[in-house]
C-alpha atoms as a PDB file:
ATOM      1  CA  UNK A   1      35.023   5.407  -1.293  1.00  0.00           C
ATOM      2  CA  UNK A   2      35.685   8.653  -2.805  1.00  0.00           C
ATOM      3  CA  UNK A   3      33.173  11.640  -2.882  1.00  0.00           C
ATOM      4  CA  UNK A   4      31.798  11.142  -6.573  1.00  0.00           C
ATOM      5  CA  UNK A   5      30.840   7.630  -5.306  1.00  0.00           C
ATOM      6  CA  UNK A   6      29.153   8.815  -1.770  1.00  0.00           C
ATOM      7  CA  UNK A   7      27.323  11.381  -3.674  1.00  0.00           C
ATOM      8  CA  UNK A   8      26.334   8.500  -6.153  1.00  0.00           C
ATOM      9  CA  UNK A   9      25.129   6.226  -3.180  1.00  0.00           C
ATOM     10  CA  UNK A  10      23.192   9.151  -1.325  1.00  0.00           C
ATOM     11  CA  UNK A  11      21.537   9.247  -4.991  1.00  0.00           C
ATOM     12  CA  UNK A  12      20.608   5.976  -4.858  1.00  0.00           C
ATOM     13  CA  UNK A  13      19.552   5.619  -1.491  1.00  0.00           C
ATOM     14  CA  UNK A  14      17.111   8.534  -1.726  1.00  0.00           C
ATOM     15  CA  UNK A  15      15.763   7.720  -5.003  1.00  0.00           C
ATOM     16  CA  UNK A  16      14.885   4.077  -3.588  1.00  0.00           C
ATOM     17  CA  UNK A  17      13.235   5.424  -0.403  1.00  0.00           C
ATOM     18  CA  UNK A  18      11.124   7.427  -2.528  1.00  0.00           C
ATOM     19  CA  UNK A  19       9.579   4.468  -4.759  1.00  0.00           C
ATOM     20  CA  UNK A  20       9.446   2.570  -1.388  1.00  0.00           C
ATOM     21  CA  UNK A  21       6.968   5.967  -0.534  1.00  0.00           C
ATOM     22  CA  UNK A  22       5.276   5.486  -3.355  1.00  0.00           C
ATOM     23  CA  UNK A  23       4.752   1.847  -3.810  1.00  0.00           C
ATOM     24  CA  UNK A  24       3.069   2.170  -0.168  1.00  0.00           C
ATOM     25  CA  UNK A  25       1.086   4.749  -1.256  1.00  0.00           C
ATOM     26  CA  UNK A  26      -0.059   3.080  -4.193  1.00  0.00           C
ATOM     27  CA  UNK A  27      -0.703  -0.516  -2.041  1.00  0.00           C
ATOM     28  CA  UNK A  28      -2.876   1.821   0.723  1.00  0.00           C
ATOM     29  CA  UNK A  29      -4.745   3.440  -1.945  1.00  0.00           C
ATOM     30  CA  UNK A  30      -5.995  -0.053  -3.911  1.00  0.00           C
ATOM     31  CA  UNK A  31      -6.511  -1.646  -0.319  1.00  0.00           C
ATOM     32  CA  UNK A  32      -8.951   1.091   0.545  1.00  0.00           C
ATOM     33  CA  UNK A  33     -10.523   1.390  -2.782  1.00  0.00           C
ATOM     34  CA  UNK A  34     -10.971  -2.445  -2.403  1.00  0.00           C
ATOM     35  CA  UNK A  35     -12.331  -2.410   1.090  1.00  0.00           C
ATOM     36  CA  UNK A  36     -15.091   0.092  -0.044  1.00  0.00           C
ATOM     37  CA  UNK A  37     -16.018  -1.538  -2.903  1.00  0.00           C
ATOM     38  CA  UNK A  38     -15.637  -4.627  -0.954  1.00  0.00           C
ATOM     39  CA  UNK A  39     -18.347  -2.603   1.139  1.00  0.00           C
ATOM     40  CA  UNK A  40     -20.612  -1.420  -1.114  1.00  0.00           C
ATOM     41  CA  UNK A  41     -21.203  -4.779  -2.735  1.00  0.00           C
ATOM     42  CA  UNK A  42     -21.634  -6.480   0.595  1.00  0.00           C
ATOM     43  CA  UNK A  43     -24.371  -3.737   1.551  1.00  0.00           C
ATOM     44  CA  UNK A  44     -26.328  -4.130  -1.613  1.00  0.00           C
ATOM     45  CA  UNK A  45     -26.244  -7.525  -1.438  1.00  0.00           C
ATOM     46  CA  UNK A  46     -27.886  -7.594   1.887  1.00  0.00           C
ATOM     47  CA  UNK A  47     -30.457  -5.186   1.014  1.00  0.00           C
ATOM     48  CA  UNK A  48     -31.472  -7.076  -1.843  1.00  0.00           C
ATOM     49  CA  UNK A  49     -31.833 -10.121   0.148  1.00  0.00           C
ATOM     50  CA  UNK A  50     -33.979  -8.415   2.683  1.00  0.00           C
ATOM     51  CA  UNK A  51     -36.208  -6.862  -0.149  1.00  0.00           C
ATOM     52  CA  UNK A  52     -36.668 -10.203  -1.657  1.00  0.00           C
ATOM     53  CA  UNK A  53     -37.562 -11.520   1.764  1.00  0.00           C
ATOM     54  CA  UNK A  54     -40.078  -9.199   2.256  1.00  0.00           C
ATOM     55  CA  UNK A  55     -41.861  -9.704  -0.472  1.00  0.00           C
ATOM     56  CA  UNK A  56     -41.635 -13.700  -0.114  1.00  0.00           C
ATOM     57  CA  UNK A  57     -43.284 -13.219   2.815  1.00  0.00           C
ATOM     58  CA  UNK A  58     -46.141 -10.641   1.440  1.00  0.00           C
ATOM     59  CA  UNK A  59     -46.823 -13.570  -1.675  1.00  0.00           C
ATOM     60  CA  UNK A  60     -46.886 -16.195   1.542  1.00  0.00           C
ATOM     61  CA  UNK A  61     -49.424 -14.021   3.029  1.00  0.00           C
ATOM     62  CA  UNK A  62     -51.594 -13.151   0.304  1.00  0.00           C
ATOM     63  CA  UNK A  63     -51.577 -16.861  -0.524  1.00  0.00           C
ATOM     64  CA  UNK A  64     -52.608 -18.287   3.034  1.00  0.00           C
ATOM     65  CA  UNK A  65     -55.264 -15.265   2.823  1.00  0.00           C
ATOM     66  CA  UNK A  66     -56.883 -16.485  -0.149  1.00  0.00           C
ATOM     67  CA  UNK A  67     -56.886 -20.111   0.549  1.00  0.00           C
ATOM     68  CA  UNK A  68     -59.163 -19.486   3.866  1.00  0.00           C
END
């Protein structure tokens, strides 16, 4: 392998490491951007479903009161 060709390789080589550095990058930032969306949505959710069951029970309540 002559030096033109070594030089060539090295080229290569470092080029490819670098998209391998950013194609990692790029996977770690959607992952996290998914996990806190992933989050987010989860959270809402489960307030929702705790403000709905609140007031479920206050419409229970205000119907057992008035039947008495």
């Amino acid at each position: 392998m002559n030096h033109f060709q070594k030089i060539i390789l090295s080229s290569v080589a470092v080029f490819l490491l670098a998209s391998c550095a950013g194609i990692k990058e790029t996977g770690r930032a959607i992952g996290h951007t998914t996990r806190d969306v992933t989050k987010k949505i989860g959270h809402t959710s489960r307030d929702a479903v705790k403000a709905i069951g609140k007031e479920t029970k206050e419409v229970v309540e205000d119907i057992k009161d008035e039947g008495q």
